[in-house]
N, C-alpha and C. Protein backbone atom coordinates (compact mmCIF):
# COMPACT_ATOMS: atom_id res chain seq x y z
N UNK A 1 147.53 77.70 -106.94
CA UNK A 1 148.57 77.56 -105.94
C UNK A 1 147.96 77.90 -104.59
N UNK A 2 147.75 76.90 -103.71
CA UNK A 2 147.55 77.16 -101.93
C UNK A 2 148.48 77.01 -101.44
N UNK A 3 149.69 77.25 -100.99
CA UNK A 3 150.15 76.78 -99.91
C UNK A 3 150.94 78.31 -99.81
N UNK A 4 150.97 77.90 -98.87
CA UNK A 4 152.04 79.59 -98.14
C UNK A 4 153.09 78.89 -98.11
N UNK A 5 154.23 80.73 -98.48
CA UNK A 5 155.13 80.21 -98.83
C UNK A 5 155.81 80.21 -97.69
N UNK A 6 157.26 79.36 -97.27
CA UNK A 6 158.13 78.96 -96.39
C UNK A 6 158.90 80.49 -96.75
N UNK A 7 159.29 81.16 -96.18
CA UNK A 7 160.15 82.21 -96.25
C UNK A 7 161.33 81.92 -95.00
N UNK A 8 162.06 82.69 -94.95
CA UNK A 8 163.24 82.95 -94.09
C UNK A 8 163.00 83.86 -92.98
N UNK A 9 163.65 83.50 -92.36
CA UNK A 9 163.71 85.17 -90.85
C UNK A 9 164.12 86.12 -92.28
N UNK A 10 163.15 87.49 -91.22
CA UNK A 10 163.70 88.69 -92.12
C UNK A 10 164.93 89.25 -91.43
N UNK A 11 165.15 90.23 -92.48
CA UNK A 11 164.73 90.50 -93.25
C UNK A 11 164.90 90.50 -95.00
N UNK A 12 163.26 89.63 -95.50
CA UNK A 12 164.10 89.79 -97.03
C UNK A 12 162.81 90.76 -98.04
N UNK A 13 162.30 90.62 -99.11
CA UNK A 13 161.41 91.75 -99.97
C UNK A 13 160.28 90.65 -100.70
N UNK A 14 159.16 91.25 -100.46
CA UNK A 14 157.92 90.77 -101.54
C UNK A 14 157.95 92.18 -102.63
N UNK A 15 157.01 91.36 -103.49
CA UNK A 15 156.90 91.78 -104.63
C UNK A 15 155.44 91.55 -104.85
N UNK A 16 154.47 92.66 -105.05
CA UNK A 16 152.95 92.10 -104.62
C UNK A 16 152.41 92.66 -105.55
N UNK A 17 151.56 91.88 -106.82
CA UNK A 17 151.18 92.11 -107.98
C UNK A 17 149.66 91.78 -107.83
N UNK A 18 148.88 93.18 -108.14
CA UNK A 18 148.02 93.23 -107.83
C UNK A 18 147.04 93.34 -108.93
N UNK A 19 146.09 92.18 -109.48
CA UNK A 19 145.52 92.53 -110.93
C UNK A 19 143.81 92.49 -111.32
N UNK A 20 143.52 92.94 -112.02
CA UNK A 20 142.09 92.98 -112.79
C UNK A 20 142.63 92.38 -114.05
N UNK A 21 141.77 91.21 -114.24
CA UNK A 21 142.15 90.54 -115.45
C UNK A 21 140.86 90.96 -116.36
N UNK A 22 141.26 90.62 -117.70
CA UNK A 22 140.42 90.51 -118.91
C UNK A 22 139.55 89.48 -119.18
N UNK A 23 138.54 89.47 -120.09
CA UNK A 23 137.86 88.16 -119.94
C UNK A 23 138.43 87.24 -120.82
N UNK A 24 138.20 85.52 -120.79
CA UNK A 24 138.91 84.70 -121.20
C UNK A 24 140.33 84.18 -120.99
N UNK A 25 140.90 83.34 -121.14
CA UNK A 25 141.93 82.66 -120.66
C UNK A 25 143.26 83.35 -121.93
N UNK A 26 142.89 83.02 -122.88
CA UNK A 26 144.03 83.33 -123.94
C UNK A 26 145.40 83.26 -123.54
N UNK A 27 145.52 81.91 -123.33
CA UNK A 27 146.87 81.15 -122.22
C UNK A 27 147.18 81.42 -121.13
N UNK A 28 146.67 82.43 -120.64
CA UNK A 28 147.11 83.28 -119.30
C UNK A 28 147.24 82.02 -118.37
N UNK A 29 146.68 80.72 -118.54
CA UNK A 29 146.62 80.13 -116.84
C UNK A 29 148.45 79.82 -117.68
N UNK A 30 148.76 79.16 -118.76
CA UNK A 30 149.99 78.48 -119.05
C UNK A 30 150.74 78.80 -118.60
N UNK A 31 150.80 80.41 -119.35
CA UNK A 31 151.54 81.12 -118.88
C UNK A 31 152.28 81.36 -117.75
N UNK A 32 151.12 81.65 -117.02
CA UNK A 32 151.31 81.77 -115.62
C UNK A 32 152.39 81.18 -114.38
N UNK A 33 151.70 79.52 -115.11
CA UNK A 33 152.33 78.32 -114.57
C UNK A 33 154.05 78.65 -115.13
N UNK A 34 154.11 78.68 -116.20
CA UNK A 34 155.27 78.67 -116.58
C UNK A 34 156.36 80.19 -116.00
N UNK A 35 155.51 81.08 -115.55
CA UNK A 35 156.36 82.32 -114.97
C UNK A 35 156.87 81.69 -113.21
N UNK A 36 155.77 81.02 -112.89
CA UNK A 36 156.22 80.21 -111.14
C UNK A 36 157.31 79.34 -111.63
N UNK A 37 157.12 78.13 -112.44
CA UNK A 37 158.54 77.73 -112.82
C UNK A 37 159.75 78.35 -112.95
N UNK A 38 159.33 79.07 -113.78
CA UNK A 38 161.02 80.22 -114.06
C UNK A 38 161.14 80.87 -113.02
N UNK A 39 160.52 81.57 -112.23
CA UNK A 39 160.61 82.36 -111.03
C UNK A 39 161.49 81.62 -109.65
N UNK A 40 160.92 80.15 -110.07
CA UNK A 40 161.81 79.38 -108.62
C UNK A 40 163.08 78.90 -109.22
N UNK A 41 163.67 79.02 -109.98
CA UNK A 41 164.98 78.63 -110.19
C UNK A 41 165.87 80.08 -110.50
N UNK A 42 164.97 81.40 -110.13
CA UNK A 42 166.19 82.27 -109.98
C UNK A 42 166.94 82.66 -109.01
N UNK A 43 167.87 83.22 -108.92
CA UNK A 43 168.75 82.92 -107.95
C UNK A 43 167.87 84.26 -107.38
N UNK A 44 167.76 83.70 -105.67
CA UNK A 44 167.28 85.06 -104.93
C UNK A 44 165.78 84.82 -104.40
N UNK A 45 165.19 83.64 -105.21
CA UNK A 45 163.82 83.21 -105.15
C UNK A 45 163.66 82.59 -103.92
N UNK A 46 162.53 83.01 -103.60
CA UNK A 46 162.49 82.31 -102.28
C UNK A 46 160.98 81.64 -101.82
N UNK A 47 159.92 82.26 -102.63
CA UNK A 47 158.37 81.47 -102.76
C UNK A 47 157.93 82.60 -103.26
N UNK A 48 156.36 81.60 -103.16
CA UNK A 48 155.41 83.05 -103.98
C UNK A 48 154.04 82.47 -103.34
N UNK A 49 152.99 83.30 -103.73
CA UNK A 49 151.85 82.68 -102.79
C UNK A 49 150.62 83.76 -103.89
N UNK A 50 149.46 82.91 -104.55
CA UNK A 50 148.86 83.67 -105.16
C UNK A 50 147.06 83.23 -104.62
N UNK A 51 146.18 84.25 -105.56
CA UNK A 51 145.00 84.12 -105.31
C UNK A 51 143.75 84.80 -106.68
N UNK A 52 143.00 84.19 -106.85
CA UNK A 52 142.39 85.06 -107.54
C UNK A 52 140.96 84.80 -107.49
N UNK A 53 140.25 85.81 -107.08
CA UNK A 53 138.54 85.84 -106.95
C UNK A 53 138.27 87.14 -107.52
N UNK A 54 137.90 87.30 -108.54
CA UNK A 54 137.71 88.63 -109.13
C UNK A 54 139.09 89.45 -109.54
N UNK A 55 139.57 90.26 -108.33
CA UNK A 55 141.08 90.44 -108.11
C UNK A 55 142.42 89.77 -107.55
N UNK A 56 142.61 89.44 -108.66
CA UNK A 56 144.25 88.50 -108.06
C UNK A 56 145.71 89.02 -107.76
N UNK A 57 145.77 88.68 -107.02
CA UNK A 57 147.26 88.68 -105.75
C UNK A 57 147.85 87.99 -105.86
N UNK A 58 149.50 88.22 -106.58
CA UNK A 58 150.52 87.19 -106.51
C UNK A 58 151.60 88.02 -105.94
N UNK A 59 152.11 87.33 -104.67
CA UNK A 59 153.08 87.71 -104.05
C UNK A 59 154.57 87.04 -104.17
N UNK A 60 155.29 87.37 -104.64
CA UNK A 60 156.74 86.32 -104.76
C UNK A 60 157.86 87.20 -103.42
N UNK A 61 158.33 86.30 -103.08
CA UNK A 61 159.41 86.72 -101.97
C UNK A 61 160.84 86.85 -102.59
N UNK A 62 161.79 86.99 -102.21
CA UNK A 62 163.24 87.36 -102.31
C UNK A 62 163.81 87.76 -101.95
N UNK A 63 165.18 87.56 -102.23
CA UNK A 63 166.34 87.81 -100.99
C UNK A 63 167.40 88.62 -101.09
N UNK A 64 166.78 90.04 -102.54
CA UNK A 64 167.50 91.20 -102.54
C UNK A 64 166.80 92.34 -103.75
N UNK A 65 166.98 93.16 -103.52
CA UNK A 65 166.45 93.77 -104.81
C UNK A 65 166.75 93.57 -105.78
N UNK A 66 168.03 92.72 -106.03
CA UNK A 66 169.19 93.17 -107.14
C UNK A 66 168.37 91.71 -107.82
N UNK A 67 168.25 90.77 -106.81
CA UNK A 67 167.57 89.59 -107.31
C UNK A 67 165.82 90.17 -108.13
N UNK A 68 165.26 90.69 -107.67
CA UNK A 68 163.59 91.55 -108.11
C UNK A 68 164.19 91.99 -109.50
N UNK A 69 164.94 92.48 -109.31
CA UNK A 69 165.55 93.40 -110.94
C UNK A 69 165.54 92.84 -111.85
N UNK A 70 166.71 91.66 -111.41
CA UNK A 70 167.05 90.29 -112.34
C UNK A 70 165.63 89.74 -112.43
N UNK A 71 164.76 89.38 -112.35
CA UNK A 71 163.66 88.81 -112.65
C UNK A 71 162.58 89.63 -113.35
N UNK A 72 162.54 91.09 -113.05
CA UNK A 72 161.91 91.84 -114.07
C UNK A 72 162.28 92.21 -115.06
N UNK A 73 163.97 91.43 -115.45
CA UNK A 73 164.23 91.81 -117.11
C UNK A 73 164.71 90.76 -117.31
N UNK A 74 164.38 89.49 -116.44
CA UNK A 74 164.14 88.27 -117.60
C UNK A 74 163.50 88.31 -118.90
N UNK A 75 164.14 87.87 -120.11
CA UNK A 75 163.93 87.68 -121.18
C UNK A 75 162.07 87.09 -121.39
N UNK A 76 162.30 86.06 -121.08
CA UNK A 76 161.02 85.19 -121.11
C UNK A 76 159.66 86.19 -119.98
N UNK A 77 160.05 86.79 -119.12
CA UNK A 77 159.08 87.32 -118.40
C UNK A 77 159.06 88.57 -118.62
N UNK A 78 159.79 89.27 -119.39
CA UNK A 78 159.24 90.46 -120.16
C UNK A 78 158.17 90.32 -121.16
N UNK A 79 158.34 88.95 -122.06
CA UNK A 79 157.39 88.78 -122.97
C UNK A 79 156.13 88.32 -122.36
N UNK A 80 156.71 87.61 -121.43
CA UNK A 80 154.65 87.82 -120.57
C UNK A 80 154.10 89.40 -120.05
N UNK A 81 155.32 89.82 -119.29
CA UNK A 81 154.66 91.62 -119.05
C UNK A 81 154.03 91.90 -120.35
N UNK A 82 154.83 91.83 -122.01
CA UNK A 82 154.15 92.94 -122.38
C UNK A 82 152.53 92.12 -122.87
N UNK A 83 153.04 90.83 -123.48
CA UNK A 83 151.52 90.23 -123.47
C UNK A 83 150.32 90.61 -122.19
N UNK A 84 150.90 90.90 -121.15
CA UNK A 84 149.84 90.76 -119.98
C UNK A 84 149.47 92.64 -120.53
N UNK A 85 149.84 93.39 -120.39
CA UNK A 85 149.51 94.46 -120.71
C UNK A 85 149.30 94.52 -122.14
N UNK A 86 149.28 93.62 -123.21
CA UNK A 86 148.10 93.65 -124.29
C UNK A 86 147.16 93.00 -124.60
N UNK A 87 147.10 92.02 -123.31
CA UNK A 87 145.62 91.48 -123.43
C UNK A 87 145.06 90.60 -122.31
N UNK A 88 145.56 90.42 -121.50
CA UNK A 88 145.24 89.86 -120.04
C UNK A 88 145.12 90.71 -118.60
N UNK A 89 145.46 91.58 -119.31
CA UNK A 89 144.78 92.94 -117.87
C UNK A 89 143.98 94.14 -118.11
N UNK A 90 143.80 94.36 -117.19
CA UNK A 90 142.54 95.63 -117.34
C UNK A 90 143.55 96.37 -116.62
N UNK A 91 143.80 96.43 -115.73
CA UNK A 91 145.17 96.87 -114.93
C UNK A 91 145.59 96.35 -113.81
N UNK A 92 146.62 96.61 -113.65
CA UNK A 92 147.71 96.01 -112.50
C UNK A 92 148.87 96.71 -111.68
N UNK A 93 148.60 96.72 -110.34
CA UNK A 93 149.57 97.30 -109.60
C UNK A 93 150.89 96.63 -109.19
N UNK A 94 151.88 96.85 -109.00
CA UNK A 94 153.08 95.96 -108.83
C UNK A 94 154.21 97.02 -107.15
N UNK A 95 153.62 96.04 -106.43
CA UNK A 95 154.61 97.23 -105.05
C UNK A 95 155.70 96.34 -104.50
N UNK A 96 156.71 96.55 -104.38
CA UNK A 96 157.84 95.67 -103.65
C UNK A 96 158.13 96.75 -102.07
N UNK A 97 158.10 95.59 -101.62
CA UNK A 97 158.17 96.20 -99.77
C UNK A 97 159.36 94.94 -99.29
N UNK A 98 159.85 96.16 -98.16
CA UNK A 98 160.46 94.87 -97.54
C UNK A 98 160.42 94.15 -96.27
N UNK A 99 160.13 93.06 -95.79
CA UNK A 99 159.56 92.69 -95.08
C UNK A 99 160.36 92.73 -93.50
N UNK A 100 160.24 93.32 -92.47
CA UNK A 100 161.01 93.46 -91.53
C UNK A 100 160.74 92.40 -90.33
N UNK A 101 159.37 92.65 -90.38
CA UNK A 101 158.65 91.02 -89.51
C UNK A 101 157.78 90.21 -89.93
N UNK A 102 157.78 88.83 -89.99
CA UNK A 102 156.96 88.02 -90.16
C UNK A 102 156.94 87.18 -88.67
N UNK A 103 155.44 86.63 -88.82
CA UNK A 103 155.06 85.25 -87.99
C UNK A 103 153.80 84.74 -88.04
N UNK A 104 153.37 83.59 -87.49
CA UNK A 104 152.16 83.01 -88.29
C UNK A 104 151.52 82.14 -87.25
N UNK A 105 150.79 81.17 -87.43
CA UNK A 105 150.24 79.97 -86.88
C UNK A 105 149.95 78.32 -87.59
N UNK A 106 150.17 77.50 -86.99
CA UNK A 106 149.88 76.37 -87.95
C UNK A 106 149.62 75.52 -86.71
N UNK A 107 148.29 74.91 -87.23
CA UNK A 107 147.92 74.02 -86.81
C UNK A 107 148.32 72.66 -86.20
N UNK A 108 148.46 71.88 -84.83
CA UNK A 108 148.89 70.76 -85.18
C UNK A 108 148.09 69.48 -85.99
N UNK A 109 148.65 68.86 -86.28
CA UNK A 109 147.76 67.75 -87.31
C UNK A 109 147.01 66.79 -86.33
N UNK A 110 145.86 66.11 -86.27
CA UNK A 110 145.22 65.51 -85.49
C UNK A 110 144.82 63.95 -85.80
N UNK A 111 146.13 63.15 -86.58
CA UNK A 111 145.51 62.04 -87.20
C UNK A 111 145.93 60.94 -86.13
């Protein structure tokens, strides 16, 4: 996933998951894919923006805590937490902040 995500004026909350993975795949990319799917059709979702070179960074946005909650006891994404903590991490930090300012830059296009 490249693209940054479109967020809203703040203020709304990231959720910034911070990981050392294990070696080998053992579905983790599927997975994965399939937690961004479920993640954008919950109510409250608002993007996510990830990375991984050694240590990977997935940031998801949202538009309340109550919404963060609801998504950390999704059914289906509990069973990836506990899989990810029995065999796809070495460890992982998880911090939710809330975002008071954003702003950015973008290029104009030159075609």
């Amino acid at each position: 996933m490249s693209d940054i995500a479109k967020t809203p004026q703040p203020p709304y909350y990231a959720v910034i998951f911070t990981s050392e993975r294990t070696e080998g795949d053992h579905g983790y990319a599927e997975t994965a894919d399939e937690m961004v799917e479920l993640a954008s059709i919950q109510p409250g979702f608002l993007g996510v923006e990830s990375a991984r070179e050694g240590v990977g960074i997935t940031v998801s946005y949202w538009d309340s805590l109550e919404a963060i909650q609801n998504w950390k006891q999704n059914e289906r994404h509990l069973i990836a937490q506990r899989k990810g903590m029995s065999e796809w991490y070495l460890r992982y930090k998880t911090r939710v902040c809330r975002v008071e300012r954003d702003y950015g830059f973008e290029a104009e296009s030159k075609n």
